[in-house]
PDB file of N, CA and C in Angstrom:
ATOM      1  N   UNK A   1      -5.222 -16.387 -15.759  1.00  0.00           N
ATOM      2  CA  UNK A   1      -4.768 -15.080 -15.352  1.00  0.00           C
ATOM      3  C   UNK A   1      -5.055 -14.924 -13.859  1.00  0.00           C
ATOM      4  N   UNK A   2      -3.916 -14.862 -12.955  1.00  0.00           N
ATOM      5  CA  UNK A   2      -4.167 -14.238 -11.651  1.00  0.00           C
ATOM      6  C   UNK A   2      -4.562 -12.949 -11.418  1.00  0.00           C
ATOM      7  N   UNK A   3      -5.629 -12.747 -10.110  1.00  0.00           N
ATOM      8  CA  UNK A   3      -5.581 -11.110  -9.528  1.00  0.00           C
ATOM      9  C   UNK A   3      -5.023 -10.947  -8.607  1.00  0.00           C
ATOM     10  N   UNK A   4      -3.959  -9.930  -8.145  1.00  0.00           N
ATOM     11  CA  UNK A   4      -3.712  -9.436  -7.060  1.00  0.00           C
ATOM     12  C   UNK A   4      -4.090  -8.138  -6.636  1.00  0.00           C
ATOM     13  N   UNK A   5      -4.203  -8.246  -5.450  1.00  0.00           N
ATOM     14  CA  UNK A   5      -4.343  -7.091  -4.689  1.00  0.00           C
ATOM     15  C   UNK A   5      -3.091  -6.071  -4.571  1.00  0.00           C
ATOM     16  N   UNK A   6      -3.148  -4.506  -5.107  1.00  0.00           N
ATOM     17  CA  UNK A   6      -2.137  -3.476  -4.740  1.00  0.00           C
ATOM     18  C   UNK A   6      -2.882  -3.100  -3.754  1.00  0.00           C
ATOM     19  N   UNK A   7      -1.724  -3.366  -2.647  1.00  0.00           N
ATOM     20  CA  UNK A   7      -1.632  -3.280  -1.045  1.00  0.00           C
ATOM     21  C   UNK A   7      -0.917  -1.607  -1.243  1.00  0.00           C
ATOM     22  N   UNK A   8      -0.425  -1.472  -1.823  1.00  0.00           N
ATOM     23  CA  UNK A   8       0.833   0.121  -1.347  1.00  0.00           C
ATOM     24  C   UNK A   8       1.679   0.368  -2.782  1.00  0.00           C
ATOM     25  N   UNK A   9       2.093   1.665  -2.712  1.00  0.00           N
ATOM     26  CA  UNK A   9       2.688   2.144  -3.941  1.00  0.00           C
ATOM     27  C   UNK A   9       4.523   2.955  -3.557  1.00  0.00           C
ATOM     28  N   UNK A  10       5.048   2.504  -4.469  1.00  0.00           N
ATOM     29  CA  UNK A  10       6.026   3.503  -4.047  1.00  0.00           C
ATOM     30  C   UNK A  10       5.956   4.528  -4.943  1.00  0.00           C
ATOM     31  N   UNK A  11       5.786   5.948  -4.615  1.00  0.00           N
ATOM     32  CA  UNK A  11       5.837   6.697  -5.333  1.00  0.00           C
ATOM     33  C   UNK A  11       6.784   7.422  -6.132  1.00  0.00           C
ATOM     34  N   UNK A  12       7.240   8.484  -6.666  1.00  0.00           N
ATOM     35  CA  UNK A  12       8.199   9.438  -6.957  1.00  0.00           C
ATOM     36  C   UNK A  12       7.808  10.689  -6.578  1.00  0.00           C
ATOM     37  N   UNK A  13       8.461  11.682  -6.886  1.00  0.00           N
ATOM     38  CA  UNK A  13       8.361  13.231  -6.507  1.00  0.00           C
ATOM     39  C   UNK A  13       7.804  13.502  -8.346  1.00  0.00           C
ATOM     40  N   UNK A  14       7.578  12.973  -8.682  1.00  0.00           N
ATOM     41  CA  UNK A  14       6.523  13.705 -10.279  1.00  0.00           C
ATOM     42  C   UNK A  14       5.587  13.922 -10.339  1.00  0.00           C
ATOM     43  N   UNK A  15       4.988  15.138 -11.043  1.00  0.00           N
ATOM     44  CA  UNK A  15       3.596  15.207 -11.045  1.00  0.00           C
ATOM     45  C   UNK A  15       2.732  14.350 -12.160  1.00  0.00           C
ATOM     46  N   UNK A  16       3.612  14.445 -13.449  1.00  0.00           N
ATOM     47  CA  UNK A  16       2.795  13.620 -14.491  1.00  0.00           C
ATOM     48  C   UNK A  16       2.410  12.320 -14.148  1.00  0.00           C
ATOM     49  N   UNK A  17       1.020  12.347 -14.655  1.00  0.00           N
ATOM     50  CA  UNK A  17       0.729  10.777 -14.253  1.00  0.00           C
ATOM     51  C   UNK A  17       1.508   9.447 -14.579  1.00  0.00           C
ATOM     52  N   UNK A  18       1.739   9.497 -15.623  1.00  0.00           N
ATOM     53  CA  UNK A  18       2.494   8.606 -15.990  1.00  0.00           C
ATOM     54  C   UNK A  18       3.848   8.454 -15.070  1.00  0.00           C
ATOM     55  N   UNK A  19       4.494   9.237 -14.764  1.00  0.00           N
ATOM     56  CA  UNK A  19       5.687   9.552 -13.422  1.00  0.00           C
ATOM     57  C   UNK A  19       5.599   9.264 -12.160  1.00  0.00           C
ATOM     58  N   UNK A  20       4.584   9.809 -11.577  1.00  0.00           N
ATOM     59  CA  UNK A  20       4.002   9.408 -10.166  1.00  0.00           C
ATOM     60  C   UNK A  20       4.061   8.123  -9.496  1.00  0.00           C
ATOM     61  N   UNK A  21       4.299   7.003 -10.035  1.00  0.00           N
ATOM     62  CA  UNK A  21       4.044   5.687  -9.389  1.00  0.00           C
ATOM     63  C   UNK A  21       5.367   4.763  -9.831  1.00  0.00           C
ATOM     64  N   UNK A  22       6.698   4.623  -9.369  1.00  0.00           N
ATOM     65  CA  UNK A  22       7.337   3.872  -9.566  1.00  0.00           C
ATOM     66  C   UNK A  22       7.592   2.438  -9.406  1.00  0.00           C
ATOM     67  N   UNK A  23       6.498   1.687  -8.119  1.00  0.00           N
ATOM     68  CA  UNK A  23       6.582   0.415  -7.782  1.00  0.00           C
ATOM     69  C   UNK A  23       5.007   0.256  -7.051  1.00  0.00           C
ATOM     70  N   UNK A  24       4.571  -0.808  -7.378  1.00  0.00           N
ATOM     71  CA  UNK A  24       3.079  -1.307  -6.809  1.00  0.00           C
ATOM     72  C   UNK A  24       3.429  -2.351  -5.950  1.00  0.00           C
ATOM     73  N   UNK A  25       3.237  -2.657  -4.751  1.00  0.00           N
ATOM     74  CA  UNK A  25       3.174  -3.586  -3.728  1.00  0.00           C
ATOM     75  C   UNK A  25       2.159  -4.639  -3.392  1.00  0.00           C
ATOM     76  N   UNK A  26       1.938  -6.024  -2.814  1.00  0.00           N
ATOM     77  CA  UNK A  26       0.990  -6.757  -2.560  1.00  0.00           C
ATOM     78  C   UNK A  26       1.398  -7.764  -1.672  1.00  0.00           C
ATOM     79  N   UNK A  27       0.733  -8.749  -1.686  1.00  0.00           N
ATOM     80  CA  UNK A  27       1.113 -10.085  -0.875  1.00  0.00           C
ATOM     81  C   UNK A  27       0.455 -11.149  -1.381  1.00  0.00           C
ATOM     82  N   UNK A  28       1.726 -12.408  -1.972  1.00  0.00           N
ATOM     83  CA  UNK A  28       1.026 -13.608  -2.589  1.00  0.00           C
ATOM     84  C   UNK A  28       0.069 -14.094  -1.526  1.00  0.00           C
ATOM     85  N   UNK A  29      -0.858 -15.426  -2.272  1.00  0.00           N
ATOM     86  CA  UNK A  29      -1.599 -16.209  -0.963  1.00  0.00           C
ATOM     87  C   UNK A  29      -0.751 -16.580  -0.188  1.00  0.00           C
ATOM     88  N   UNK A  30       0.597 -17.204   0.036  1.00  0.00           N
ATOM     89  CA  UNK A  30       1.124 -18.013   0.917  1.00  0.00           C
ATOM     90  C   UNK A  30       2.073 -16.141   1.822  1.00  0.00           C
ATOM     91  N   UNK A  31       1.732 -15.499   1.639  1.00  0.00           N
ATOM     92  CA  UNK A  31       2.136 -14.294   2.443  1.00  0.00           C
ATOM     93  C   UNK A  31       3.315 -13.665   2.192  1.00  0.00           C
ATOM     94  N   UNK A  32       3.314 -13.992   1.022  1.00  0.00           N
ATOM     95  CA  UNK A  32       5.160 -13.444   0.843  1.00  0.00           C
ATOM     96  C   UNK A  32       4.879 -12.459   0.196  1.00  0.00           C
ATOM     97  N   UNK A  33       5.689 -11.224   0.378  1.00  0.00           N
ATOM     98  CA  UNK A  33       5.228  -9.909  -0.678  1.00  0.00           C
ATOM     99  C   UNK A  33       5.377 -10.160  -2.221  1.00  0.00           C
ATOM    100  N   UNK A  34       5.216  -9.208  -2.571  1.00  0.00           N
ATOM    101  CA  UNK A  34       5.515  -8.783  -3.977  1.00  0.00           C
ATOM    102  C   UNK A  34       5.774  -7.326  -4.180  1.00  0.00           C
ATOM    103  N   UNK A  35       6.837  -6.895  -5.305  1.00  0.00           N
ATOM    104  CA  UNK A  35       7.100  -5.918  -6.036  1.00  0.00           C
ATOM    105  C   UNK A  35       7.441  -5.697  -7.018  1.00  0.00           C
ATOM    106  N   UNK A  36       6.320  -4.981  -7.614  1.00  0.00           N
ATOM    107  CA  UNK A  36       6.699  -4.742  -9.360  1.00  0.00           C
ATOM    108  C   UNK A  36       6.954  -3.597  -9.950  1.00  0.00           C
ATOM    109  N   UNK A  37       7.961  -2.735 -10.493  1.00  0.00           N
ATOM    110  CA  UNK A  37       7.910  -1.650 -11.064  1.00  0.00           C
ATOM    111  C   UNK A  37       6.519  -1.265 -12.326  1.00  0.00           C
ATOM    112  N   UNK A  38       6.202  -0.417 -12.406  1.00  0.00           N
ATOM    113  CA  UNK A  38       4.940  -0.354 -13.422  1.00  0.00           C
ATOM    114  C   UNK A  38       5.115  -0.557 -14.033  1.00  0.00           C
ATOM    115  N   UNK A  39       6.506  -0.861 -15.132  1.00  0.00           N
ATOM    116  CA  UNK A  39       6.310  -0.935 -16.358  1.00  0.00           C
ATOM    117  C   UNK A  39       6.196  -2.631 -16.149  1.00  0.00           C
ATOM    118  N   UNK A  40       6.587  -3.497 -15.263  1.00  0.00           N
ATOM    119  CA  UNK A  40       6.334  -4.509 -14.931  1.00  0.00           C
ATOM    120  C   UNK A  40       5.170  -5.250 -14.923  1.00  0.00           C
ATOM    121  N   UNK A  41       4.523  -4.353 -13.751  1.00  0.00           N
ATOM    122  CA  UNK A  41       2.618  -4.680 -14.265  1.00  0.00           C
ATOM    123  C   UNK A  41       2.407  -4.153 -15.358  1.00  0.00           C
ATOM    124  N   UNK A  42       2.763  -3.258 -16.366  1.00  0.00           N
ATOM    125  CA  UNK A  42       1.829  -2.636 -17.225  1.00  0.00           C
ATOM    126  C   UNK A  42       1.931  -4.177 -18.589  1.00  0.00           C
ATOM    127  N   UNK A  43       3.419  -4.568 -18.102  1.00  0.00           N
ATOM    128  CA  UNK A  43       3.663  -5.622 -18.904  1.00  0.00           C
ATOM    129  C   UNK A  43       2.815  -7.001 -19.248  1.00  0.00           C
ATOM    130  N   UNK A  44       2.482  -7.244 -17.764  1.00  0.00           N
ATOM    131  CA  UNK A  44       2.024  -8.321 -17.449  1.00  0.00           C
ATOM    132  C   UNK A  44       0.664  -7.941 -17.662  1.00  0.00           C
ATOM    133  N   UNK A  45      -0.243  -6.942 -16.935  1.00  0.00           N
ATOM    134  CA  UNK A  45      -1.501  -6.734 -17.585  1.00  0.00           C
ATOM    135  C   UNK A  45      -1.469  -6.663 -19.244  1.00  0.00           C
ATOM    136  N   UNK A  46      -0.732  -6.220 -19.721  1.00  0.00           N
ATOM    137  CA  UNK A  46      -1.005  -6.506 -21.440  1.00  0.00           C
ATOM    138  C   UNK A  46      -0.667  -8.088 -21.941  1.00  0.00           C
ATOM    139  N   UNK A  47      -0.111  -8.596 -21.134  1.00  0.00           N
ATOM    140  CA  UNK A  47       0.187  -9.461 -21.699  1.00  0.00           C
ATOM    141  C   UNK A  47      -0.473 -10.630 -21.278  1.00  0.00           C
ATOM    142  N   UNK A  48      -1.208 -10.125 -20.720  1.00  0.00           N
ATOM    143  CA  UNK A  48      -2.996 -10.881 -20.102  1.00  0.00           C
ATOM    144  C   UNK A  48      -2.427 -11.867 -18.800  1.00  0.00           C
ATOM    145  N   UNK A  49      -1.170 -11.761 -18.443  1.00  0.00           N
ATOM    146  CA  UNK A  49      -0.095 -12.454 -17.222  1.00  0.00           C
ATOM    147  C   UNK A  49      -1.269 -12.535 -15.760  1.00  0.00           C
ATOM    148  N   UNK A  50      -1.739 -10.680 -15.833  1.00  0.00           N
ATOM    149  CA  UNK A  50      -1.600 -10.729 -14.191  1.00  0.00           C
ATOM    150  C   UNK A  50      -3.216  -9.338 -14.720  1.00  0.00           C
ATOM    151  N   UNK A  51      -4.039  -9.602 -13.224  1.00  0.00           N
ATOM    152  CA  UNK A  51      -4.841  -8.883 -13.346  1.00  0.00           C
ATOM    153  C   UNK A  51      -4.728  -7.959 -11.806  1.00  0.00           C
ATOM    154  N   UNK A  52      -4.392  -6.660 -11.938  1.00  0.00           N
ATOM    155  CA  UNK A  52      -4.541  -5.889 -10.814  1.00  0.00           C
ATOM    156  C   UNK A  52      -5.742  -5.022  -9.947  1.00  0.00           C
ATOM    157  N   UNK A  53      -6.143  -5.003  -8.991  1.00  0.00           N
ATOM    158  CA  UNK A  53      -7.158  -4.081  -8.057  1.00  0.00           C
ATOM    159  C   UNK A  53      -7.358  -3.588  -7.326  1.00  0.00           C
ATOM    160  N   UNK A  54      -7.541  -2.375  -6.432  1.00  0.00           N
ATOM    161  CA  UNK A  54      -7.735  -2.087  -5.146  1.00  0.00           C
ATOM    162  C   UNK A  54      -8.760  -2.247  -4.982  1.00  0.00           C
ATOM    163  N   UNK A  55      -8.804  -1.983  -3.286  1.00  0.00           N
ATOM    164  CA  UNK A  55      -9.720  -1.920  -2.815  1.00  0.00           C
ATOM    165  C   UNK A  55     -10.190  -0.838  -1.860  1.00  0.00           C
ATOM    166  N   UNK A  56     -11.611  -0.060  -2.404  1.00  0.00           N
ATOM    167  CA  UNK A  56     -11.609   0.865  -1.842  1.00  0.00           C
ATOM    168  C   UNK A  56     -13.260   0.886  -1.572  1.00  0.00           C
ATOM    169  N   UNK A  57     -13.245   0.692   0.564  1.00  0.00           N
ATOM    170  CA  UNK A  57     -14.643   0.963   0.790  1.00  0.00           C
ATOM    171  C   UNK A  57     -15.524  -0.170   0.384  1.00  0.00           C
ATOM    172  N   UNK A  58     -14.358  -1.516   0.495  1.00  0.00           N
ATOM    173  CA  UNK A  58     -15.184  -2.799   0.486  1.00  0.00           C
ATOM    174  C   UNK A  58     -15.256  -3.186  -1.626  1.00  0.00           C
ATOM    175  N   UNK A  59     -14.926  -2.137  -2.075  1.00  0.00           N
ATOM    176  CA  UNK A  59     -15.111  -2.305  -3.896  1.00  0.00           C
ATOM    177  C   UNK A  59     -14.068  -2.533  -4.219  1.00  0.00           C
ATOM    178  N   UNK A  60     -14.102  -3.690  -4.854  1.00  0.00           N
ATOM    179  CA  UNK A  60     -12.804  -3.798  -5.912  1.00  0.00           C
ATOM    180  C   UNK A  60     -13.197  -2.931  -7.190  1.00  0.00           C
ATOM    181  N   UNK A  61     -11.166  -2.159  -7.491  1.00  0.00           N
ATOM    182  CA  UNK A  61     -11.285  -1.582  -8.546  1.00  0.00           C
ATOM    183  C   UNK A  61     -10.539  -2.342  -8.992  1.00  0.00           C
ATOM    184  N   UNK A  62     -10.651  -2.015 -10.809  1.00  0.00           N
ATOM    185  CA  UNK A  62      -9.699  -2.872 -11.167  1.00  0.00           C
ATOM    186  C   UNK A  62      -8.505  -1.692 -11.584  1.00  0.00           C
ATOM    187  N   UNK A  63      -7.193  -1.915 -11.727  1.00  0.00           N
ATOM    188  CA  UNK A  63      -5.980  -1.353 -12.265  1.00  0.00           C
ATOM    189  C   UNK A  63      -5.999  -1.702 -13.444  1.00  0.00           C
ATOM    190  N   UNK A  64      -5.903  -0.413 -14.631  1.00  0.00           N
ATOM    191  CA  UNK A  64      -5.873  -0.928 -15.818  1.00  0.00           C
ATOM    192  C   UNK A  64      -4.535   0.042 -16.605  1.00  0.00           C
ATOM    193  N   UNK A  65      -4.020  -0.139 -17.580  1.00  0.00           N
ATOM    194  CA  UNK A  65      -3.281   0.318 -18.489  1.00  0.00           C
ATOM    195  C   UNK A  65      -4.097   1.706 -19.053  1.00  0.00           C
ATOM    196  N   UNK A  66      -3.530   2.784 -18.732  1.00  0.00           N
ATOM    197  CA  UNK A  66      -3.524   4.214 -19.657  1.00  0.00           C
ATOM    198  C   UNK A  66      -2.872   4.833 -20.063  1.00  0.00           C
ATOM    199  N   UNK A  67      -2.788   5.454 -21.127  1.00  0.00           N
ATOM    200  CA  UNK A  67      -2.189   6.109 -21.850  1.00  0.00           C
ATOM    201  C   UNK A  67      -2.122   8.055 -21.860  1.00  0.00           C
ATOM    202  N   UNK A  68      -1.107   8.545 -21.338  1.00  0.00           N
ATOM    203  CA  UNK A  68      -1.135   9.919 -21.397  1.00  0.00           C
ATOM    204  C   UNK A  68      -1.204  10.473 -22.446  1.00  0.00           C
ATOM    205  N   UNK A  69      -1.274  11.871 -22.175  1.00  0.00           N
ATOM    206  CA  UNK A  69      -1.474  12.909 -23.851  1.00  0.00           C
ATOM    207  C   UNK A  69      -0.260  12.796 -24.515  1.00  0.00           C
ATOM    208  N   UNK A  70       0.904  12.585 -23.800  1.00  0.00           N
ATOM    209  CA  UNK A  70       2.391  12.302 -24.145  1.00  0.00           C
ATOM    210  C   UNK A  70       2.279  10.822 -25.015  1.00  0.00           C
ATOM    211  N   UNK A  71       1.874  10.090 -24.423  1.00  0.00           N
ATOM    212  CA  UNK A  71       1.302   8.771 -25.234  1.00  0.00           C
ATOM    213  C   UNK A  71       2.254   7.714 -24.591  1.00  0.00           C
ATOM    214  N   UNK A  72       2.314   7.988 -23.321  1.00  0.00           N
ATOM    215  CA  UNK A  72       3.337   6.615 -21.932  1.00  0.00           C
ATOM    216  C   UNK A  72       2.372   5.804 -21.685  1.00  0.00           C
ATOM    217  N   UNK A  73       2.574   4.730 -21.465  1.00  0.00           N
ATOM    218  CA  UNK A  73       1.495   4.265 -20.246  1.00  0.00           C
ATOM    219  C   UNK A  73       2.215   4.312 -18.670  1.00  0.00           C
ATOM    220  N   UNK A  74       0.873   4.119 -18.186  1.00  0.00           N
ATOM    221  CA  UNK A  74       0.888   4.315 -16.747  1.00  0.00           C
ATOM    222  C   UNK A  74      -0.045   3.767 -15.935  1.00  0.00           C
ATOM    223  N   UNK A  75      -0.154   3.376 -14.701  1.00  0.00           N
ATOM    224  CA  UNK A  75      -1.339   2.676 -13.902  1.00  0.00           C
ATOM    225  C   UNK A  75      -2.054   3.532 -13.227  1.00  0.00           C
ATOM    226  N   UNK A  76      -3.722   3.165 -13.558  1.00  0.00           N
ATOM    227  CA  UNK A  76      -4.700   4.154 -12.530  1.00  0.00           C
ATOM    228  C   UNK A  76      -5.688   3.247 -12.269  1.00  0.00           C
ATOM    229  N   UNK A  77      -6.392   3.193 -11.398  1.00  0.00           N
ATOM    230  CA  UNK A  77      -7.651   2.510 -11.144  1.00  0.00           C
ATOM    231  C   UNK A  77      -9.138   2.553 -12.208  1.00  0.00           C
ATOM    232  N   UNK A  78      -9.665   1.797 -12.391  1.00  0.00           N
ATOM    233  CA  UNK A  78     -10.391   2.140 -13.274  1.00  0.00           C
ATOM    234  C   UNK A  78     -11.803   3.103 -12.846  1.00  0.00           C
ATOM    235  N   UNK A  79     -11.664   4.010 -12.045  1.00  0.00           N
ATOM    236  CA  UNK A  79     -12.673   4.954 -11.479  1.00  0.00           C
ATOM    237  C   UNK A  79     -11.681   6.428 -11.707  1.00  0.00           C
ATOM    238  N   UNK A  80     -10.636   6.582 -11.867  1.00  0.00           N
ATOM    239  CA  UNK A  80      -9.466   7.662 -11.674  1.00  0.00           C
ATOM    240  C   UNK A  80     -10.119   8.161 -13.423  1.00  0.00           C
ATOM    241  N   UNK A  81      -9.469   9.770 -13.065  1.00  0.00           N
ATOM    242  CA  UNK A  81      -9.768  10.224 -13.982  1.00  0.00           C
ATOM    243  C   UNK A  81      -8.264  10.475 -14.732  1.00  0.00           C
ATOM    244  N   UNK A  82      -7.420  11.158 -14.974  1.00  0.00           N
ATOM    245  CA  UNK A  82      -6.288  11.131 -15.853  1.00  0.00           C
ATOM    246  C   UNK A  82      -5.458  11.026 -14.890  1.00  0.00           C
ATOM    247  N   UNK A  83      -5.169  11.058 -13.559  1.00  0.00           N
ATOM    248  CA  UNK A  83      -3.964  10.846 -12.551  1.00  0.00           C
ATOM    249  C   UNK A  83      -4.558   9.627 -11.539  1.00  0.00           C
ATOM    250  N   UNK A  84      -3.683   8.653 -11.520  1.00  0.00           N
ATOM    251  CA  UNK A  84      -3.498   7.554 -10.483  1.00  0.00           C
ATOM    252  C   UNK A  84      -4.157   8.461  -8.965  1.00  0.00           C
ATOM    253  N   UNK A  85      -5.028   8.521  -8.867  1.00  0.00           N
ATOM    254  CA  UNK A  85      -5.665   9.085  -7.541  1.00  0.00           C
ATOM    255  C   UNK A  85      -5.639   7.935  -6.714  1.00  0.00           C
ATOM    256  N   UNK A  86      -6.465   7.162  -7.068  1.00  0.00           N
ATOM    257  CA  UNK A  86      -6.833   5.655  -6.183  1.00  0.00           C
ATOM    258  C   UNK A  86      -5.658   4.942  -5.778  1.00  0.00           C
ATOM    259  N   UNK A  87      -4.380   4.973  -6.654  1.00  0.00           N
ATOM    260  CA  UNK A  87      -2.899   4.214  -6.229  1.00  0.00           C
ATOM    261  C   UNK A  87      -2.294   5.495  -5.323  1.00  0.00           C
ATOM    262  N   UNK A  88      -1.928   6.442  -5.434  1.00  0.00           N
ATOM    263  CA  UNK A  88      -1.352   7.134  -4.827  1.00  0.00           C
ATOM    264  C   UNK A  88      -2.121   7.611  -3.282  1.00  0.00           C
ATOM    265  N   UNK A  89      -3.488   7.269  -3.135  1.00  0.00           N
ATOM    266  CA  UNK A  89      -3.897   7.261  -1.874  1.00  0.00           C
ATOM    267  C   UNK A  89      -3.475   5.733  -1.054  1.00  0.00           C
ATOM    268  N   UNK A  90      -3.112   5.041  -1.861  1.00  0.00           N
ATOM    269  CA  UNK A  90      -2.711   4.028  -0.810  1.00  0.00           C
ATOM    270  C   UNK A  90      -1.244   4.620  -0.226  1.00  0.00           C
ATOM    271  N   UNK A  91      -0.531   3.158   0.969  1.00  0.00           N
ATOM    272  CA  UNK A  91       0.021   3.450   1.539  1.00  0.00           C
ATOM    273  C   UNK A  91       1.117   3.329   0.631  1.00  0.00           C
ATOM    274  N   UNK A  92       2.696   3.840   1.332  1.00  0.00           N
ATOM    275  CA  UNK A  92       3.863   3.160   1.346  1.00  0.00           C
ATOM    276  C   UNK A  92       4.403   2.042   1.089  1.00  0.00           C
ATOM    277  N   UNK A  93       5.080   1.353  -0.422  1.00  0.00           N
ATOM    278  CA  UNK A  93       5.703  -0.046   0.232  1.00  0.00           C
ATOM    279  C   UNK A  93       6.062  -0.064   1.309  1.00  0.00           C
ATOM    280  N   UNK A  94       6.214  -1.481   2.212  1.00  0.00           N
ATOM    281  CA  UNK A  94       6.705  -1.414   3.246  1.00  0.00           C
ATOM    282  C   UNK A  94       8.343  -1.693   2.388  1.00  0.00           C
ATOM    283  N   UNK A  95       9.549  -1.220   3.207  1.00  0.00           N
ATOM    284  CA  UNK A  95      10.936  -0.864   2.372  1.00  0.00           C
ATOM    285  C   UNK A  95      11.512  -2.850   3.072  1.00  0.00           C
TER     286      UNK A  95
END
């Protein structure tokens, strides 16, 4: 199982958590980006593919799979409390 680093998020205009985060951004080792829609990572993290993390203040978090009261999944850091706080403070994909 690989880890990558989420470098940047593309967001949406939604408030629900599960809504809020339409694409996670990074960069392989050899420097080439990456972009995955969430349900993409949410895929690959379940499917034990790919392991995700930020980094915040020198700490890796890890990105894990949650589930809303609606019962979606969605990506949050594993320090976030029911809304992607930690992804949505990062930056912008770059387009």
């Amino acid at each position: 199982m690989a880890d990558f680093q989420v470098l940047s998020v593309q967001r949406t205009q939604r408030l629900l958590p599960h809504e809020s985060i339409a694409k996670i951004c990074g960069t392989n080792p050899d420097g080439s980006p990456w972009v995955l829609t969430q349900q993409q990572a949410i895929d690959g993290i379940e499917g034990g593919r790919w392991r995700f993390y930020v980094s915040v203040g020198g700490r890796a978090l890890m990105v894990v799979v949650a589930t809303s009261v609606m019962g979606n999944s969605y990506l949050k850091s594993q320090d976030d409390g029911d809304h992607p706080v930690t992804l949505l403070n990062l930056p912008d994909c770059p387009t």
